[in-house]
N, C-alpha and C. Protein backbone atom coordinates (compact mmCIF):
# COMPACT_ATOMS: atom_id res chain seq x y z
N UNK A 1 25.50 41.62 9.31
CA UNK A 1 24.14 41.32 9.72
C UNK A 1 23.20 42.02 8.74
N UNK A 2 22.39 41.20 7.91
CA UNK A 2 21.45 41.93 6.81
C UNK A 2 20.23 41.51 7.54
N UNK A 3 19.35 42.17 7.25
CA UNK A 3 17.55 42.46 6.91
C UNK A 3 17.29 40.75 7.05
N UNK A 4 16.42 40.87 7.70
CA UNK A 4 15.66 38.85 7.69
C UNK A 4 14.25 39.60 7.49
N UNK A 5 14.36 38.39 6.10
CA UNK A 5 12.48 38.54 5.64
C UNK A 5 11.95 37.13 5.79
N UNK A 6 10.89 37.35 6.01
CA UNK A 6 9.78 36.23 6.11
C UNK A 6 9.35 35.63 4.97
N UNK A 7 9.44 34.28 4.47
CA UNK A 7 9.04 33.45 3.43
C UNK A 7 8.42 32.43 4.12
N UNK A 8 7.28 32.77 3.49
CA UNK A 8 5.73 31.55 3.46
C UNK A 8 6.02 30.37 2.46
N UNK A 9 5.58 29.46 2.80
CA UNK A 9 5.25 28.28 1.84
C UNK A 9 4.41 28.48 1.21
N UNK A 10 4.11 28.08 0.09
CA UNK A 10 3.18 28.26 -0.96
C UNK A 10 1.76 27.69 -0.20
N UNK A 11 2.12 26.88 -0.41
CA UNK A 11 0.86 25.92 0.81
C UNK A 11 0.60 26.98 1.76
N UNK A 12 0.98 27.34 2.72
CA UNK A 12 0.75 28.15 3.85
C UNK A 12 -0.15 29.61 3.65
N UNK A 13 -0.09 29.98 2.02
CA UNK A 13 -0.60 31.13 1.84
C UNK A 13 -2.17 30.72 1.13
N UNK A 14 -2.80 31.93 1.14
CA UNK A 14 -4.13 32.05 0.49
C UNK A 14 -3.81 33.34 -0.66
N UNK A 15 -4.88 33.36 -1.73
CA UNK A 15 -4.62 34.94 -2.98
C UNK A 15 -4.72 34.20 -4.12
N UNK A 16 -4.37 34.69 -5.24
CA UNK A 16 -5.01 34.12 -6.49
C UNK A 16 -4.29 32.98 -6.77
N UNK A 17 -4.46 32.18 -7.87
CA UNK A 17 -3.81 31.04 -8.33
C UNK A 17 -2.95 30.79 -8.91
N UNK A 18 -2.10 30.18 -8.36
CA UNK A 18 -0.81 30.03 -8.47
C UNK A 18 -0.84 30.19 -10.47
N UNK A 19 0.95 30.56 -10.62
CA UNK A 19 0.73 30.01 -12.15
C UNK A 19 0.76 28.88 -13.14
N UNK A 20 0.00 28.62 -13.93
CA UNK A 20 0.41 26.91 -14.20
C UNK A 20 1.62 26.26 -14.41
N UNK A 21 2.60 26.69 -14.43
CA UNK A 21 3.53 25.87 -15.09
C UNK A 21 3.73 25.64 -13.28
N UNK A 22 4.05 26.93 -12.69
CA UNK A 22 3.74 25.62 -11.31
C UNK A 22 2.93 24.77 -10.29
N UNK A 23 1.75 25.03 -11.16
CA UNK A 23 0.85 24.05 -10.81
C UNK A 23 1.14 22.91 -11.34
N UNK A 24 1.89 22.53 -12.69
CA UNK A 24 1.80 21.67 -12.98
C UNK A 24 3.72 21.06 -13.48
N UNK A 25 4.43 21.74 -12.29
CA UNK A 25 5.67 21.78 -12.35
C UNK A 25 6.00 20.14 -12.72
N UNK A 26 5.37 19.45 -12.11
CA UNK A 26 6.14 17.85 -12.02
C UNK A 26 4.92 17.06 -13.18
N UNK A 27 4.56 17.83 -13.70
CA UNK A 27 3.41 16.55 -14.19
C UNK A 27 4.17 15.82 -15.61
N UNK A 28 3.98 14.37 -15.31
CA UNK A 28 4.75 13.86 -16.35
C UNK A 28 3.48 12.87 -17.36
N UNK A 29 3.86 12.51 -18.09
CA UNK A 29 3.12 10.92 -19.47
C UNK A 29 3.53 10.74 -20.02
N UNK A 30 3.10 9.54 -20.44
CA UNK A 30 3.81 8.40 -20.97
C UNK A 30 3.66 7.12 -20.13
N UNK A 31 4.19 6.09 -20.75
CA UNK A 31 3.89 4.28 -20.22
C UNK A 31 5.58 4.30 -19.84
N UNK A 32 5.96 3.85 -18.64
CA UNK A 32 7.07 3.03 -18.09
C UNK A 32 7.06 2.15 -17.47
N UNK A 33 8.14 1.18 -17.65
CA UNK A 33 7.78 -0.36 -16.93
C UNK A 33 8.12 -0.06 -15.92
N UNK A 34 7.59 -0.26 -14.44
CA UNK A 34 8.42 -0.21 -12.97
C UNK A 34 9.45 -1.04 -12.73
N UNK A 35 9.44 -1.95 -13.65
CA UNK A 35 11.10 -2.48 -12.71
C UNK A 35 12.05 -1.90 -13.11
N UNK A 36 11.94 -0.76 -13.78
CA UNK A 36 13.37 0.84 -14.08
C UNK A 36 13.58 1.05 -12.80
N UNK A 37 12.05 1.79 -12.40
CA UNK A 37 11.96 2.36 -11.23
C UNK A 37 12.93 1.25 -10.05
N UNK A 38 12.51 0.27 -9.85
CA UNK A 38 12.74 -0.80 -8.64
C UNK A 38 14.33 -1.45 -9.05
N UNK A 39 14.79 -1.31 -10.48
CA UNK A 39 15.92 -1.75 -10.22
C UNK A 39 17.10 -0.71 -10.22
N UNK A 40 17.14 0.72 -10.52
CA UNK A 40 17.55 1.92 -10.15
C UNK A 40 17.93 1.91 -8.77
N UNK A 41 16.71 1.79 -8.07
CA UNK A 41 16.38 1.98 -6.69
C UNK A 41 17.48 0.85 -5.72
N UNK A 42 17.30 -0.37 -6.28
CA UNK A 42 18.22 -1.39 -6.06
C UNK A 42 19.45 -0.95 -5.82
N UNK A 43 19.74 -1.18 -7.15
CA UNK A 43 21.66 -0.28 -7.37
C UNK A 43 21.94 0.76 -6.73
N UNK A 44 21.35 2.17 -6.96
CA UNK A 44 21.41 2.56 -5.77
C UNK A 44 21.63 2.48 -4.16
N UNK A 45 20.99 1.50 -4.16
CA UNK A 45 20.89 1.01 -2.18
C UNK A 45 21.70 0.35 -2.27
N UNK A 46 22.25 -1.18 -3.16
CA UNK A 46 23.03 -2.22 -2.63
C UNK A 46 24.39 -1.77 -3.39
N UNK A 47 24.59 -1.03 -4.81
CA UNK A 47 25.58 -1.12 -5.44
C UNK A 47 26.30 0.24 -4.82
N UNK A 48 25.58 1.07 -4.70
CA UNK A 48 26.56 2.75 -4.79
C UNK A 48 26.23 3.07 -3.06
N UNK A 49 25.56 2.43 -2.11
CA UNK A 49 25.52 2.45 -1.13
C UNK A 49 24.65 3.87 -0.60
N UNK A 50 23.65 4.45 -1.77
CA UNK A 50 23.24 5.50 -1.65
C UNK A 50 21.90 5.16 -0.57
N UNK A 51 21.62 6.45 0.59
CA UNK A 51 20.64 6.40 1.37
C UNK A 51 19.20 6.88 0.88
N UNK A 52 18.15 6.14 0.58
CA UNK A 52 16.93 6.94 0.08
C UNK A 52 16.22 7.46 1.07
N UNK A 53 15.72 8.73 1.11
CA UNK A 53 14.89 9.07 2.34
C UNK A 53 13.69 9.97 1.96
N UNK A 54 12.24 9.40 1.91
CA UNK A 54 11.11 9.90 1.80
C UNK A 54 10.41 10.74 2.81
N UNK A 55 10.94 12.06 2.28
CA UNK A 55 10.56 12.89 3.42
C UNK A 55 9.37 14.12 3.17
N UNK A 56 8.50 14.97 3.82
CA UNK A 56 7.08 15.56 3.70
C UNK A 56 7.59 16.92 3.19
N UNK A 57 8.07 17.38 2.07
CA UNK A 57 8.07 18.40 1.39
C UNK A 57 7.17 19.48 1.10
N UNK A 58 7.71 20.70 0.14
CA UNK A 58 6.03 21.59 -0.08
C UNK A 58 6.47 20.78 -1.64
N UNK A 59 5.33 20.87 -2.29
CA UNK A 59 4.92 20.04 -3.35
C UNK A 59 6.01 20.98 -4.32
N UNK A 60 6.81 22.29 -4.14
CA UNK A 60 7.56 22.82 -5.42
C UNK A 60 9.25 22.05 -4.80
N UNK A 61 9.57 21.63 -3.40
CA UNK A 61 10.58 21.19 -3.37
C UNK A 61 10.74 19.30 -3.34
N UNK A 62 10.74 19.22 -4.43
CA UNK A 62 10.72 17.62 -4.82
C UNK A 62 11.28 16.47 -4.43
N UNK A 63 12.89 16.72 -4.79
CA UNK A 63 14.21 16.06 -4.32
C UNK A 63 15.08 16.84 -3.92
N UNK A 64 15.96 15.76 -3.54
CA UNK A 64 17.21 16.82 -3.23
C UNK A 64 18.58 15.57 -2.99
N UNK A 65 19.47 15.93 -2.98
CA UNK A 65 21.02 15.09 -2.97
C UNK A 65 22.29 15.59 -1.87
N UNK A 66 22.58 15.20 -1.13
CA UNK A 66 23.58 15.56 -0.19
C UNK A 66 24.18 14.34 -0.38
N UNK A 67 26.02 15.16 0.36
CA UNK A 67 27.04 13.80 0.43
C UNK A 67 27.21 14.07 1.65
N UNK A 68 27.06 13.03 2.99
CA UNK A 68 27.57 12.88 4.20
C UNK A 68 29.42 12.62 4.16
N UNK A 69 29.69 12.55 4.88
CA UNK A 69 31.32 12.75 5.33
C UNK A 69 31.97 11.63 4.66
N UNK A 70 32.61 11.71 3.52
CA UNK A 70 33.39 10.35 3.12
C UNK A 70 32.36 10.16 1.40
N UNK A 71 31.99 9.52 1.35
CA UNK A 71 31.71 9.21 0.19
C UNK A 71 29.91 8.40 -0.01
N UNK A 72 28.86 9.00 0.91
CA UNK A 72 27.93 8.30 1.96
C UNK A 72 26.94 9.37 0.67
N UNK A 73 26.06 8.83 0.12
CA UNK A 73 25.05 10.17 -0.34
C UNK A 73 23.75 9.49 0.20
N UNK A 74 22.82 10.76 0.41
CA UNK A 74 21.69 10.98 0.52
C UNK A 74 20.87 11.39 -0.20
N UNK A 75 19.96 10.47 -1.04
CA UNK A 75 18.62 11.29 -1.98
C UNK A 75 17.31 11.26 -0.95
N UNK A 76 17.01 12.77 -1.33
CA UNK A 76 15.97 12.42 -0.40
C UNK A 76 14.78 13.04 -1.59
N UNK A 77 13.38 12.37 -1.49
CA UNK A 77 12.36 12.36 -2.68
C UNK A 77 11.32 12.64 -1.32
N UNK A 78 9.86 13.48 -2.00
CA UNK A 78 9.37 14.04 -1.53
C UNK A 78 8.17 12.63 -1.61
N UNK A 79 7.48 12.78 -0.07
CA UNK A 79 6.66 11.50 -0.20
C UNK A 79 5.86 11.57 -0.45
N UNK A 80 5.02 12.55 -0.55
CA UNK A 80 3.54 13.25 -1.09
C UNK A 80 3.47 12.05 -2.98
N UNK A 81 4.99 12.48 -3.76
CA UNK A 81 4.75 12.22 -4.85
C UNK A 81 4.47 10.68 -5.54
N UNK A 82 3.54 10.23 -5.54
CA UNK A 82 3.34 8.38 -5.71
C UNK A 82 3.52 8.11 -7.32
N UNK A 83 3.45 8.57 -8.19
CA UNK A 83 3.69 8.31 -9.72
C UNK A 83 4.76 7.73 -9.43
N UNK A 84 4.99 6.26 -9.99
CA UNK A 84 6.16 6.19 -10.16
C UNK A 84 7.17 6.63 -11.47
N UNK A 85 6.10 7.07 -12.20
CA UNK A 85 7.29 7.94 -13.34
C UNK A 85 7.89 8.96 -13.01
N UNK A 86 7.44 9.84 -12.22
CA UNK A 86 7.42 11.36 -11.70
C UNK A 86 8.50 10.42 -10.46
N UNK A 87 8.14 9.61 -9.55
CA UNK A 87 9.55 9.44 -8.65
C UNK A 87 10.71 9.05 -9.54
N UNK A 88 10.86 8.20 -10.66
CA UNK A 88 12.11 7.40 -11.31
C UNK A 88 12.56 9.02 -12.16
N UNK A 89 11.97 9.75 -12.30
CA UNK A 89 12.29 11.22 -13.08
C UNK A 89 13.13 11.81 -12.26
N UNK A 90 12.91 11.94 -10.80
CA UNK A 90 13.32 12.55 -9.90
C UNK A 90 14.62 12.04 -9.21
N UNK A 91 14.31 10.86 -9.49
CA UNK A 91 16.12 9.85 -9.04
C UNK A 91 16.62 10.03 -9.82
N UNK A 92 16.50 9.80 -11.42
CA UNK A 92 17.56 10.35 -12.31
C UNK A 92 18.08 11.55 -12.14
N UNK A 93 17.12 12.63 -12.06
CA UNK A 93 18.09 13.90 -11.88
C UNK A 93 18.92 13.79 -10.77
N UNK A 94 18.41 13.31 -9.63
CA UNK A 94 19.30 13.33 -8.30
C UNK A 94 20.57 12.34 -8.48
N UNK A 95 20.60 11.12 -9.15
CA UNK A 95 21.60 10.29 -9.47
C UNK A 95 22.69 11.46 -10.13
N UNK A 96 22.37 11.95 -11.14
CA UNK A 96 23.02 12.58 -12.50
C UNK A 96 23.81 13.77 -11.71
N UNK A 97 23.05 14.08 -10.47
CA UNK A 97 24.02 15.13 -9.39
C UNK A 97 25.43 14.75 -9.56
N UNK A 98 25.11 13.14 -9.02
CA UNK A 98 26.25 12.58 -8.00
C UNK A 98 27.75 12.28 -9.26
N UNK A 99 26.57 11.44 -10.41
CA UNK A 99 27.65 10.75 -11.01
C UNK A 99 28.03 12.05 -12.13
N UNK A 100 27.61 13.40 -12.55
CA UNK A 100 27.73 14.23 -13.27
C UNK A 100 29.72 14.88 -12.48
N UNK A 101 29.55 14.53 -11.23
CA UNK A 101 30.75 15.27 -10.19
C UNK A 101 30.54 16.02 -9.21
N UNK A 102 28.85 16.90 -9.01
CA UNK A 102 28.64 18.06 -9.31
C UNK A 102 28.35 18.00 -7.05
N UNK A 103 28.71 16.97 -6.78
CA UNK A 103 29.39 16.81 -4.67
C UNK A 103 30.67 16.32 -5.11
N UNK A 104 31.42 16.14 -5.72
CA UNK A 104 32.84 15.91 -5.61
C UNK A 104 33.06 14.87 -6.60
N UNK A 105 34.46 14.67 -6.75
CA UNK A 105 34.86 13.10 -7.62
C UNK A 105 34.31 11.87 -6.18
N UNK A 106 34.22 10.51 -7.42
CA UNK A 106 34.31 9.38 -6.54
C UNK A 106 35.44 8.85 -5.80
N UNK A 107 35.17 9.23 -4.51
CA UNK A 107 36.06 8.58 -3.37
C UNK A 107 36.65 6.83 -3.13
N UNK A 108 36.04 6.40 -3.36
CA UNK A 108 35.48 5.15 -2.98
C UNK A 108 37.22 4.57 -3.30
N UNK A 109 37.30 4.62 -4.43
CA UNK A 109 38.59 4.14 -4.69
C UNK A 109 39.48 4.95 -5.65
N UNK A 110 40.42 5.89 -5.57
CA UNK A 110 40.73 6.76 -6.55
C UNK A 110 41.28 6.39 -7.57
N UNK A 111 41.65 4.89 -7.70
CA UNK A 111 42.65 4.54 -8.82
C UNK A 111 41.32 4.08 -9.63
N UNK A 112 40.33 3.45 -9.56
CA UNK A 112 38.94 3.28 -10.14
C UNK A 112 37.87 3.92 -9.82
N UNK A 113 38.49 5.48 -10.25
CA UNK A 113 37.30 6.60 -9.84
C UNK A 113 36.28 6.63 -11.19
N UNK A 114 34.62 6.91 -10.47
CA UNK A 114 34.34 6.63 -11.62
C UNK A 114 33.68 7.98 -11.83
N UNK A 115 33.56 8.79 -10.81
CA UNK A 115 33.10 10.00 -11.75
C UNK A 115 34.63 11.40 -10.96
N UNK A 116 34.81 12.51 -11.73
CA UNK A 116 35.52 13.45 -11.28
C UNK A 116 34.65 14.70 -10.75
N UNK A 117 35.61 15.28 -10.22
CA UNK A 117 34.53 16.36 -9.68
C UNK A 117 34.54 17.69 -10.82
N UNK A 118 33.09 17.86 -10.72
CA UNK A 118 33.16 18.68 -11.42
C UNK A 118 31.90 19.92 -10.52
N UNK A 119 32.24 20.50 -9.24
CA UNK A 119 31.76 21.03 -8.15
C UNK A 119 32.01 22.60 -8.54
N UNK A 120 33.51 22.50 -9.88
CA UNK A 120 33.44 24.37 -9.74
C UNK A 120 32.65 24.62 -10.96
N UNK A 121 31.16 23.75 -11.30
CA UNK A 121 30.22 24.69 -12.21
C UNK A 121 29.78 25.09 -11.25
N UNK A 122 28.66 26.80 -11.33
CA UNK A 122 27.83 26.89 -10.87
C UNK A 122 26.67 26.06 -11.21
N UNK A 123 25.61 26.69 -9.70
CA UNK A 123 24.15 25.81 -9.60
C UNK A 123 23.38 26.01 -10.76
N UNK A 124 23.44 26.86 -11.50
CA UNK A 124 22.47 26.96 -13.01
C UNK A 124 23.11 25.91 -13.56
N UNK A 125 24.53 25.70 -14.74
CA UNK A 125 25.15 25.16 -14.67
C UNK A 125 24.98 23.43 -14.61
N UNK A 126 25.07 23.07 -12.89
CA UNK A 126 24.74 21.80 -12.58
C UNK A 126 23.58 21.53 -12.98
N UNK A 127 22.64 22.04 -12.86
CA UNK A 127 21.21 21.70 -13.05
C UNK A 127 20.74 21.17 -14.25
N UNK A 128 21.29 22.64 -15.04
CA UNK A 128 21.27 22.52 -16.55
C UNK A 128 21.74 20.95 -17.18
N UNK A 129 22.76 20.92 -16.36
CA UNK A 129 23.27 18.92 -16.73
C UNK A 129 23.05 17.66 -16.28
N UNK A 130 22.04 18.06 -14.96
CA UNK A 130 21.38 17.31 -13.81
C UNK A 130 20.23 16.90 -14.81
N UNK A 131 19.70 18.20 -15.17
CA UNK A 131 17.84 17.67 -16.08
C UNK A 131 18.05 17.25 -17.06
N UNK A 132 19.24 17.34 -18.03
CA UNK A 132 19.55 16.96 -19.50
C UNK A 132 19.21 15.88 -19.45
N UNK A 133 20.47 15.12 -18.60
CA UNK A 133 20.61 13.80 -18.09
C UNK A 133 19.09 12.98 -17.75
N UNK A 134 18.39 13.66 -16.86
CA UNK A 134 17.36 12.90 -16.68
C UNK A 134 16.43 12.93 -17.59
N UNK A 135 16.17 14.27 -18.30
CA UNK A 135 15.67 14.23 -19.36
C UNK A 135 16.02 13.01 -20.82
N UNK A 136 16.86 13.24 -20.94
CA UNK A 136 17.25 11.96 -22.40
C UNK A 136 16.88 10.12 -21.72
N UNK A 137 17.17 10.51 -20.08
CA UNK A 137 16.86 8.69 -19.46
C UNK A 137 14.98 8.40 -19.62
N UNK A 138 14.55 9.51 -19.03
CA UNK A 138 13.08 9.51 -19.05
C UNK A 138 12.65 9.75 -20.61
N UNK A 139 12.72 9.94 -21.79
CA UNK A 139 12.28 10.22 -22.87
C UNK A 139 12.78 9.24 -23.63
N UNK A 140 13.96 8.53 -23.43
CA UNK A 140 14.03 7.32 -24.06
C UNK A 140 13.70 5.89 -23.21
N UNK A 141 12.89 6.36 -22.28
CA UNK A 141 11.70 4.61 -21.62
C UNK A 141 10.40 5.50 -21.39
N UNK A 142 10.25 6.37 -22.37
CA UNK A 142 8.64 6.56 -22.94
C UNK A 142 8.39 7.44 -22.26
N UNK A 143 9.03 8.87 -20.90
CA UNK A 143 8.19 9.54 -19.97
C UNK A 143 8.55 11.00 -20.45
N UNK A 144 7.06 11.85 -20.72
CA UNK A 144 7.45 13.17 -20.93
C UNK A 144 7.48 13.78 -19.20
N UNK A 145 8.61 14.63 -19.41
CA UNK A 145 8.16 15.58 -18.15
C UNK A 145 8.79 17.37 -18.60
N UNK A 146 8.69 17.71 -17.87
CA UNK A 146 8.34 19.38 -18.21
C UNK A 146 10.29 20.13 -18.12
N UNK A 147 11.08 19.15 -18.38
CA UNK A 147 12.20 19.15 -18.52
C UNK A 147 12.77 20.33 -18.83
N UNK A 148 12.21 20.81 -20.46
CA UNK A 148 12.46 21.63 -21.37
C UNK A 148 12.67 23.26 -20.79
N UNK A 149 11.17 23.43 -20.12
CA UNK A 149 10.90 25.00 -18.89
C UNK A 149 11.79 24.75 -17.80
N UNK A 150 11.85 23.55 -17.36
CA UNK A 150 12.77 23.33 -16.20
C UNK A 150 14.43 24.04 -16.11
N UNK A 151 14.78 23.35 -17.38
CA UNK A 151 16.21 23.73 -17.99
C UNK A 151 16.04 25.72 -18.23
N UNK A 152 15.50 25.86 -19.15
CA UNK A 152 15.02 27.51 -19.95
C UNK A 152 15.48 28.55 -18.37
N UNK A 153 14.89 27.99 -17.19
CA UNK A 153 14.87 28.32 -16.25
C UNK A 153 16.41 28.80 -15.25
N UNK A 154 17.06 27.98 -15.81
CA UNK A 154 18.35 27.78 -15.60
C UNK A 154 19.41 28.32 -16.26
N UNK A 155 19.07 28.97 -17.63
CA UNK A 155 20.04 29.52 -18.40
C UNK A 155 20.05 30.95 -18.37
N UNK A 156 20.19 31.86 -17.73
CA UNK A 156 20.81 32.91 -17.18
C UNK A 156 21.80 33.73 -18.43
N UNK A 157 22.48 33.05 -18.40
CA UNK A 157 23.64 33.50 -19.83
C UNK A 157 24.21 31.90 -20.22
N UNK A 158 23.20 31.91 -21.39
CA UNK A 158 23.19 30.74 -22.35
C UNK A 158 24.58 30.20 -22.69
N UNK A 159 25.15 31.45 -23.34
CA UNK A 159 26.65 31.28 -24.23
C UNK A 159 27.53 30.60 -23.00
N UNK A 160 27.48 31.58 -22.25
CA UNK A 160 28.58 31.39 -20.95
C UNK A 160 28.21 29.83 -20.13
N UNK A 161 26.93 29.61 -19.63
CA UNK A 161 26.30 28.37 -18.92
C UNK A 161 26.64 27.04 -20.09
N UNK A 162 26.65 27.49 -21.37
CA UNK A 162 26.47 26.13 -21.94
C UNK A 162 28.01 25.93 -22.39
N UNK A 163 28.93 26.79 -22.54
CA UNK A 163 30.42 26.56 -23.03
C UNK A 163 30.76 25.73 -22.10
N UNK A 164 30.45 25.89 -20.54
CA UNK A 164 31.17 25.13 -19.61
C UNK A 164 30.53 23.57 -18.75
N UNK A 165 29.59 23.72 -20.03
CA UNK A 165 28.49 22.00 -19.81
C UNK A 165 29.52 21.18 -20.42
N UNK A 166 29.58 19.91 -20.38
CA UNK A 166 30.00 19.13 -20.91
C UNK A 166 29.27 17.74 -21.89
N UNK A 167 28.76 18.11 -22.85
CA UNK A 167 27.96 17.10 -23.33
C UNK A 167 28.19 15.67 -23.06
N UNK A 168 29.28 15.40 -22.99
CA UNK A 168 30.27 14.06 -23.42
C UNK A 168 29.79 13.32 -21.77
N UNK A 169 30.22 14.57 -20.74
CA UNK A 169 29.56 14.04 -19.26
C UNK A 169 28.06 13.43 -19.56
N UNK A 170 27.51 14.12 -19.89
CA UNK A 170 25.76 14.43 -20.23
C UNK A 170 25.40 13.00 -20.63
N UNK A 171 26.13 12.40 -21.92
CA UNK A 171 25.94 11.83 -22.41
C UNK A 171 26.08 10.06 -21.63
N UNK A 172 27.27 10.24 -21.06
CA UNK A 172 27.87 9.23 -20.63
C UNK A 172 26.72 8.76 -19.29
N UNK A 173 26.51 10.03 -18.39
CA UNK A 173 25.82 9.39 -17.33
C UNK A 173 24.43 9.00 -17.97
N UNK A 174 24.07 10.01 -18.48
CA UNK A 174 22.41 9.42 -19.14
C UNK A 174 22.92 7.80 -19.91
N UNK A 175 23.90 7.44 -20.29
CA UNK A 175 23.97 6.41 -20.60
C UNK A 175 24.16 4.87 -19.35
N UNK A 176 25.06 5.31 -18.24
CA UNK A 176 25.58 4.82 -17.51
C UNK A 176 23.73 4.53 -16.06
N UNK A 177 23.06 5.66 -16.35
CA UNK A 177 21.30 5.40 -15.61
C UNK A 177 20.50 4.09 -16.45
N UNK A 178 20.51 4.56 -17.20
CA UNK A 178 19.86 3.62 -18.62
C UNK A 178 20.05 2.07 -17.82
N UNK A 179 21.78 2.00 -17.96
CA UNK A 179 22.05 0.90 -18.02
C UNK A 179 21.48 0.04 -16.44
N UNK A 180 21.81 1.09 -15.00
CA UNK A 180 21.66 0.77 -13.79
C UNK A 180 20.09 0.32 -13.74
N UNK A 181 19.16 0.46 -15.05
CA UNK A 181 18.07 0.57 -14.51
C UNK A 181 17.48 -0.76 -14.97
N UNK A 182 18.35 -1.84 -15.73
CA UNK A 182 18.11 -3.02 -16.17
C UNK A 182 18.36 -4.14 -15.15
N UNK A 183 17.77 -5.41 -15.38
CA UNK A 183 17.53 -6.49 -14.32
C UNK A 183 19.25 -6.82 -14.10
N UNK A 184 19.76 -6.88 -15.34
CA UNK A 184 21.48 -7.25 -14.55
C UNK A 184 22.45 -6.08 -15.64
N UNK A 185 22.75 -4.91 -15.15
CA UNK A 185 23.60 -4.15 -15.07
C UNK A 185 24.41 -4.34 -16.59
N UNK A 186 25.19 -4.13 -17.85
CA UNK A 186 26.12 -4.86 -17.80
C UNK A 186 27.29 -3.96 -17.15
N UNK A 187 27.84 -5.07 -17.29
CA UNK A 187 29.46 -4.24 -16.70
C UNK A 187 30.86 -3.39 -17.86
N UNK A 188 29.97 -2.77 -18.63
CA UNK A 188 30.79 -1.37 -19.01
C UNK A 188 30.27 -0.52 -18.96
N UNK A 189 31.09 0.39 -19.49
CA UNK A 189 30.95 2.19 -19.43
C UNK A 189 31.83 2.79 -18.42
N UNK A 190 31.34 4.04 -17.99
CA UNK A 190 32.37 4.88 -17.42
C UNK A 190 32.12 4.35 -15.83
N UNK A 191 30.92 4.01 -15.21
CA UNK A 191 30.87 3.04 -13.72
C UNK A 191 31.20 2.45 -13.51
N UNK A 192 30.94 0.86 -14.46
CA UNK A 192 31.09 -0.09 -14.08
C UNK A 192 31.93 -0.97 -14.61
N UNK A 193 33.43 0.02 -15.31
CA UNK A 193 34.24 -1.15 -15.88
C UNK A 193 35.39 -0.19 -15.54
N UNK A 194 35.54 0.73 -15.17
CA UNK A 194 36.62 1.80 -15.15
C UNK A 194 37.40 1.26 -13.34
């Protein structure tokens, strides 16, 4: 039994002003076409059977990714946020959770698994390969976002955090989003032909 302390929401408090980088934690620019956004969103719901759930957050907790019992995930995106660049930023990282390994390998069918688990990185770690990922999807369909501090944030012990990243993962899912986010899919890569 340890010490319980009290944590306020940022929102909830009054005192000087916050600091900018988290004032301006999510702010993204750049031009993106929305049907990324809307056909992501698609695949997601009809192809990978993922649940979206827009729920009332404090403006520093954005998204988030859970796996229900079996092979069932949950993204849940904060509803306050209406950009749709800043939401399609936020599904990529949360996608890049799932298909990175980082809730388990794909269940669905093990002989055509399409991602492995890769659950024993730590959370710096995951993250570090969660934002890469979304980072290279959002910067190659035109969207800056604050990626760069995001990541910096996460590296703790550089040498050690980055030996046990896997670029090749990195690479593949940022490739494998790209593709989910076009009007018809094609059918290779490591998802959708394995």
């Amino acid at each position: 039994m340890s010490p319980v302390a009290i944590v306020y929401d940022l929102e909830d408090t009054d005192g000087k002003k916050i600091p900018k980088y988290f004032d301006e934690a999510y702010k993204v620019s750049g031009e993106m076409a929305e049907a990324k956004w809307d056909n992501t969103l698609k695949y997601c719901i009809e192809v990978d059977n993922f649940k979206i759930i827009y729920n009332e957050k404090s403006f520093l907790n954005c998204a988030c990714v859970s796996r229900r019992w079996g092979d069932q995930y949950i993204i849940e995106i904060n509803k306050s946020f209406e950009d749709v660049r800043l939401k399609y930023s936020l599904l990529a990282h949360e996608i890049a959770h799932v298909y990175c390994g980082h809730l388990g390998a794909d269940e669905k069918d093990p002989k055509k698994r399409r991602w492995d688990n890769s659950a024993h990185l730590t959370r710096d770690q995951r993250e570090v390969e969660a934002e890469t990922v979304a980072y290279l999807v959002c910067s190659r369909c035109g969207i800056e976002t604050k990626a760069i501090e995001y990541v910096a944030g996460y590296l703790k012990n550089p040498e050690e955090d980055l030996s046990r990243i896997s670029v090749k993962v990195i690479l593949d899912v940022a490739r494998d989003i790209e593709n989910i986010s076009k009007d018809r899919p094609k059918e290779t890569g490591r998802l959708l032909n394995n």
